[in-house]
Protein backbone atom coordinates (compact mmCIF):
# COMPACT_ATOMS: atom_id res chain seq x y z
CA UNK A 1 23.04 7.24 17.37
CA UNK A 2 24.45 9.55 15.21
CA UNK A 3 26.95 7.15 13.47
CA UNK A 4 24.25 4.55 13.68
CA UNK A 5 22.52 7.33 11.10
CA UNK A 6 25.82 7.95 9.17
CA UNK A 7 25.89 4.85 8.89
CA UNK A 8 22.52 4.67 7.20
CA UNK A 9 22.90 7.05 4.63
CA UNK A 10 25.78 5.78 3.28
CA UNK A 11 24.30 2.69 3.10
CA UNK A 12 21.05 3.71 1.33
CA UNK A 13 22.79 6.26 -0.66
CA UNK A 14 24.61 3.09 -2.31
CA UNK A 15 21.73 0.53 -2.18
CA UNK A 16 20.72 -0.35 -5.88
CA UNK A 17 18.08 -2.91 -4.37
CA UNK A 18 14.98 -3.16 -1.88
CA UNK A 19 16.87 -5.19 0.26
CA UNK A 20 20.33 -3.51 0.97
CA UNK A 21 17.38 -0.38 1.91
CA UNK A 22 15.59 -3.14 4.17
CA UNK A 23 18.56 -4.03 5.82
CA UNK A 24 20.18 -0.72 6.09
CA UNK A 25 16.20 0.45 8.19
CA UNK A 26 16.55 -2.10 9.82
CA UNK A 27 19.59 -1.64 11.48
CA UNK A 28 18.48 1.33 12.76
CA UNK A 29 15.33 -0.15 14.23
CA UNK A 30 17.78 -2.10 16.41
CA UNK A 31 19.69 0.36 17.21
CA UNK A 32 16.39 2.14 19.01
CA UNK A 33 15.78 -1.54 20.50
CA UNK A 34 12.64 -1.86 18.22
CA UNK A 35 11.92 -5.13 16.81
CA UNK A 36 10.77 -4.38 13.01
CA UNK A 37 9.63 -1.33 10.79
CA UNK A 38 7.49 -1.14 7.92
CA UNK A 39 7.67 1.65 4.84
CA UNK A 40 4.37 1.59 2.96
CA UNK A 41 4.09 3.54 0.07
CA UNK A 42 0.35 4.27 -0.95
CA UNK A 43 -0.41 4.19 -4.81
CA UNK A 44 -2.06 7.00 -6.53
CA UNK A 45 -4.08 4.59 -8.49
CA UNK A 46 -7.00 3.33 -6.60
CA UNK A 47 -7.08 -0.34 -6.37
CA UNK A 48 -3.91 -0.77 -7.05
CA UNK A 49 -1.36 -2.29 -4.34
CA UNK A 50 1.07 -0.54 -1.69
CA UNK A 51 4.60 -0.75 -2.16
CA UNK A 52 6.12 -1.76 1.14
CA UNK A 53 9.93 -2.61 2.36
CA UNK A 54 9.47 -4.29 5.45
CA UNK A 55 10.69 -6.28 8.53
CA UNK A 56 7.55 -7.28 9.76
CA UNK A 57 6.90 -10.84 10.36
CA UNK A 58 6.27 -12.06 6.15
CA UNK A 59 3.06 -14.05 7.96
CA UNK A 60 1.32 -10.88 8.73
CA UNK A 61 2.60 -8.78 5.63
CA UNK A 62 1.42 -11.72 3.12
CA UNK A 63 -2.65 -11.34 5.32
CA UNK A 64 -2.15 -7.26 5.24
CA UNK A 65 -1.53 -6.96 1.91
CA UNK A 66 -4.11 -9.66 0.54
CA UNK A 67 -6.85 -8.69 2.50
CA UNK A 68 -6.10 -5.06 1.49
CA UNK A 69 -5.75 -3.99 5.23
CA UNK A 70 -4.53 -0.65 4.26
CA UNK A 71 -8.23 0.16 3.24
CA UNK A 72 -9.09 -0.15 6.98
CA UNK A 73 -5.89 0.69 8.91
CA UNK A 74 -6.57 3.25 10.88
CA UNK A 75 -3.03 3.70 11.14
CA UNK A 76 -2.80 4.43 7.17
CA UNK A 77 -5.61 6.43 7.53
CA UNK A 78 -4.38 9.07 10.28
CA UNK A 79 -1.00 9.11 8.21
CA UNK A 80 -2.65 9.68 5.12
CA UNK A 81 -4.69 12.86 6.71
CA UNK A 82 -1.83 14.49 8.86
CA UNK A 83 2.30 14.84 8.52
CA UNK A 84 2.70 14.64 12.14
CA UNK A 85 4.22 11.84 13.72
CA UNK A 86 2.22 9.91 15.85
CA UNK A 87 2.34 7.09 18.58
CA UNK A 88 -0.36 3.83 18.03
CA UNK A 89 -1.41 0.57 19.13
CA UNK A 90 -3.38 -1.57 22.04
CA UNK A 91 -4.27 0.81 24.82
CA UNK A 92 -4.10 3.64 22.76
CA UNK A 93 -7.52 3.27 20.41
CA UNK A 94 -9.37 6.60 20.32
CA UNK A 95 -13.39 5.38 21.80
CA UNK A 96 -14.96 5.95 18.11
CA UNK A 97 -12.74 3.05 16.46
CA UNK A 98 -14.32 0.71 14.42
CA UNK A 99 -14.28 -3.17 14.97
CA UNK A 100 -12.79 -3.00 11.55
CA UNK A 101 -10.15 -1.05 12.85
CA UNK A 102 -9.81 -2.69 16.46
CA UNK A 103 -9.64 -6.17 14.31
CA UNK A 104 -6.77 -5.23 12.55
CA UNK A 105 -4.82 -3.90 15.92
CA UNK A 106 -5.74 -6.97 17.30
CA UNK A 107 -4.64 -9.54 14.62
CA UNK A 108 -1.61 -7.29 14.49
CA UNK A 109 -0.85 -8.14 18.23
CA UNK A 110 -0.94 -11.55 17.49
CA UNK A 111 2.31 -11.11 15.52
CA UNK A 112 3.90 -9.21 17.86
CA UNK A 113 3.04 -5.79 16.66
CA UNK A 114 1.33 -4.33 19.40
CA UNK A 115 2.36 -0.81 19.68
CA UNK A 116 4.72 1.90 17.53
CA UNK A 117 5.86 5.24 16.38
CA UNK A 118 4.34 6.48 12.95
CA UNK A 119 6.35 9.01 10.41
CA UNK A 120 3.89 10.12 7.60
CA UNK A 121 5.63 11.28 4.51
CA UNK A 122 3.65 14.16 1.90
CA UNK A 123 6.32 14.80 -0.52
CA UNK A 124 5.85 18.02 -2.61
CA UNK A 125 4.86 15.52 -5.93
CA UNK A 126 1.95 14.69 -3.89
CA UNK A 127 2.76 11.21 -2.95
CA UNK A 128 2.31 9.97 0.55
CA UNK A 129 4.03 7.28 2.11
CA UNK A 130 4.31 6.53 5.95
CA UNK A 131 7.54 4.35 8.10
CA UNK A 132 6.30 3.00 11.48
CA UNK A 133 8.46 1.61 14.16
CA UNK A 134 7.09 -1.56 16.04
CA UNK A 135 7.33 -3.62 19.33
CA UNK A 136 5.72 -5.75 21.11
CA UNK A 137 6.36 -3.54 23.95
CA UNK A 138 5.37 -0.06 24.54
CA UNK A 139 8.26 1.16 26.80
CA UNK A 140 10.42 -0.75 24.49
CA UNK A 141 12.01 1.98 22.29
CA UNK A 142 9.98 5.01 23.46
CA UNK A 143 12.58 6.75 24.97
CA UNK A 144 14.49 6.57 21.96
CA UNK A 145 12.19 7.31 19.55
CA UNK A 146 10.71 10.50 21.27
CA UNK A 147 14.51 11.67 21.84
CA UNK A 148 15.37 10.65 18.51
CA UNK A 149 11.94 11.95 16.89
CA UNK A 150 13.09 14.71 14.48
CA UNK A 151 16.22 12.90 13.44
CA UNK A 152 13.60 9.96 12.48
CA UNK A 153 11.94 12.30 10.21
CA UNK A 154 14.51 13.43 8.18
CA UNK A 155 15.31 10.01 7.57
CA UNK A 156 12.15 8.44 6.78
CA UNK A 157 11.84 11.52 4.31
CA UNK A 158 14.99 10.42 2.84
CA UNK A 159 14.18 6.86 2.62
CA UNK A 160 10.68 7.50 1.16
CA UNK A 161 13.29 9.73 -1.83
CA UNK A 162 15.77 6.33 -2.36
CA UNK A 163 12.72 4.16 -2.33
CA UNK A 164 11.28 5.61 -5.33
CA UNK A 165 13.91 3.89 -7.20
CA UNK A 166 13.16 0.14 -6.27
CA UNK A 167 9.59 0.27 -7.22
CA UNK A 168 10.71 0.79 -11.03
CA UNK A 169 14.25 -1.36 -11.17
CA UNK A 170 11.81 -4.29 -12.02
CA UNK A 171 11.13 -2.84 -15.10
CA UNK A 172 14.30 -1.43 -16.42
CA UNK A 173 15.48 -3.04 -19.43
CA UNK A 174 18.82 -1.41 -21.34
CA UNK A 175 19.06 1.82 -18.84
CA UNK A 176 15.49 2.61 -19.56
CA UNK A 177 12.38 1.85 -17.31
CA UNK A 178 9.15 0.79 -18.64
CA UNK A 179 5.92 1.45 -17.75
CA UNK A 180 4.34 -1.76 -16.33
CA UNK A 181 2.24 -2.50 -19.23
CA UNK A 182 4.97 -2.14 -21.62
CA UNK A 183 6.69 -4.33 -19.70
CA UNK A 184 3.91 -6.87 -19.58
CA UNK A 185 3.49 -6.67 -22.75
CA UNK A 186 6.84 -7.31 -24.20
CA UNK A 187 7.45 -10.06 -21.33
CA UNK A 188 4.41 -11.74 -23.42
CA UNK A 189 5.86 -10.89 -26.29
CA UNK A 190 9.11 -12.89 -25.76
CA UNK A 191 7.18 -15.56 -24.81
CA UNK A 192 5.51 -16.01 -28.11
CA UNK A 193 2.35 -14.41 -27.99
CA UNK A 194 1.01 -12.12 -30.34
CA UNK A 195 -0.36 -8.82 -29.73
CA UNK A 196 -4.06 -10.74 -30.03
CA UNK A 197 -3.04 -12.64 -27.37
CA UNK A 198 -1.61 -10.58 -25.44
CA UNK A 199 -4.88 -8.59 -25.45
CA UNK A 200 -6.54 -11.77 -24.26
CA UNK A 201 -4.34 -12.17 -21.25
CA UNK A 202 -4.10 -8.80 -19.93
CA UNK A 203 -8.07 -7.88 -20.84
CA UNK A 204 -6.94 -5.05 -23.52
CA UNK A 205 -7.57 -4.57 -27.29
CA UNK A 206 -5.44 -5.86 -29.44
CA UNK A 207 -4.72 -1.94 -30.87
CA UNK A 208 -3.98 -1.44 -27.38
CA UNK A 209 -1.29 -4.11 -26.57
CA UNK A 210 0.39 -3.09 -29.79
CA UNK A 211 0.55 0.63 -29.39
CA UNK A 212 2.54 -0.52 -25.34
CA UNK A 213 4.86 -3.08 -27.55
CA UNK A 214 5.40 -0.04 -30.15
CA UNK A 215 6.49 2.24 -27.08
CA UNK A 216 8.45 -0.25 -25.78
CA UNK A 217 10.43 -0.41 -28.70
CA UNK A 218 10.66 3.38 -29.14
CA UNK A 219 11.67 4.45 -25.67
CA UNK A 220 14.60 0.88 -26.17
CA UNK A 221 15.87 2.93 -29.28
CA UNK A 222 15.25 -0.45 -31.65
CA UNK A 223 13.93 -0.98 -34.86
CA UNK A 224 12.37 -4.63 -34.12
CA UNK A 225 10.33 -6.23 -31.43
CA UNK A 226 13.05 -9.08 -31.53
CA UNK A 227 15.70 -6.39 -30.51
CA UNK A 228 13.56 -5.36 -27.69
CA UNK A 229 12.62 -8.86 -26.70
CA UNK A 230 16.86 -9.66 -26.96
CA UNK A 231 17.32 -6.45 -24.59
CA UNK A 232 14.61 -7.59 -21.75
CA UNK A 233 15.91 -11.77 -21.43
CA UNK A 234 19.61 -9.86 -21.40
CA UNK A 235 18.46 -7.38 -18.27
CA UNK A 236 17.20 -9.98 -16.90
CA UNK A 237 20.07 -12.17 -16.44
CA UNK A 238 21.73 -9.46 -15.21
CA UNK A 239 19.08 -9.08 -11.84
């Protein structure tokens, strides 16, 4: 295991996308004889989406995700309250659960995600993030992960730090990342719509879509919105 996990950080350590970090997890979720793992990064905002890396069946992510699962988990929730690691699943529901919370065990099972090994993550900046371990099998794995448990931690901990970086990639344009709605806005922008417009579209003032296009510009170090617009279609290409 341990050059399994040497392996790993060198990998992540050179990872400039969400998928060299996916596939660099997920070879040491094989290595522990576990079928898939999931990274779910909770957002500060309320109502506002996870972030999640994932090898969990797509199926299941695509229905977790859209019916905003995370809400109900109780998974999410127990990681969300505590930094210890945990075990979950079928079999192992504390008597007071929900039927919203049995539901989503159940429909989990379905997929073959019927038991698995929880590392919460409470960074100092205050964001929390949690990486489970899956099987369809409870003995599958356990061994491994309870003799492997504190090594697990450090590197969920030190996935949850590289992560950070794929969440904002999306919106880097000329070295410098964007916040998303200056980024929306100047993706409207090179599209031909006018800061009216733009309004219209994204439900803000027209002031208010042209103050995001005027940061834009400022944090790109142009004079123009046509420079800024030639910077984002050249990034871009690039991805």
């Amino acid at each position: 295991m341990d050059r399994v996990f040497q392996r790993f950080a060198e990998q992540l350590t050179e990872s400039t996308h969400r998928d060299a970090a996916q596939q660099s997890m997920a070879e040491v979720a094989a290595a522990l004889e576990l079928s898939c793992f999931a990274y779910l990064a909770f957002p500060r905002r309320p109502g506002s989406a996870p972030n999640l890396i994932s090898t969990y069946p797509r199926s299941w992510t695509a229905i977790y995700l859209q019916r905003g699962y995370e809400s109900v988990d109780p998974v999410v929730r127990r990681a969300m309250r505590q930094p210890k690691p945990f075990r979950w699943g079928l079999g192992l529901e504390a008597r007071n659960r929900s039927e919203a919370e049995r539901a989503v065990f159940e429909e989990a099972a379905k997929f073959g995600i019927r038991c698995g090994f929880t590392f919460p993550i409470h960074d100092d900046k205050g964001a929390i993030a949690a990486l489970s371990f899956a099987s369809d099998d409870r003995r599958t794995g356990e061994r491994s992960l309870i003799e492997h448990a504190q090594s697990l931690r450090l590197i969920a901990t030190f996935f949850h730090a590289h992560a950070k970086r794929f969440w904002t990639i999306d919106r880097m344009v000329g070295g410098v990342v964007l916040s998303p709605r200056e980024y929306q806005c100047l993706e409207w922008s090179a599209r031909g719509k006018s800061a009216g417009e733009i309004g219209i579209i994204l439900g803000i003032a027209e002031r208010t879509a042209g103050f995001h296009l005027d940061n834009a510009r400022a944090k790109l170090g142009v004079s123009s919105l046509r420079q800024a617009i030639v910077l984002l279609t050249e990034s871009k290409s690039r991805k």
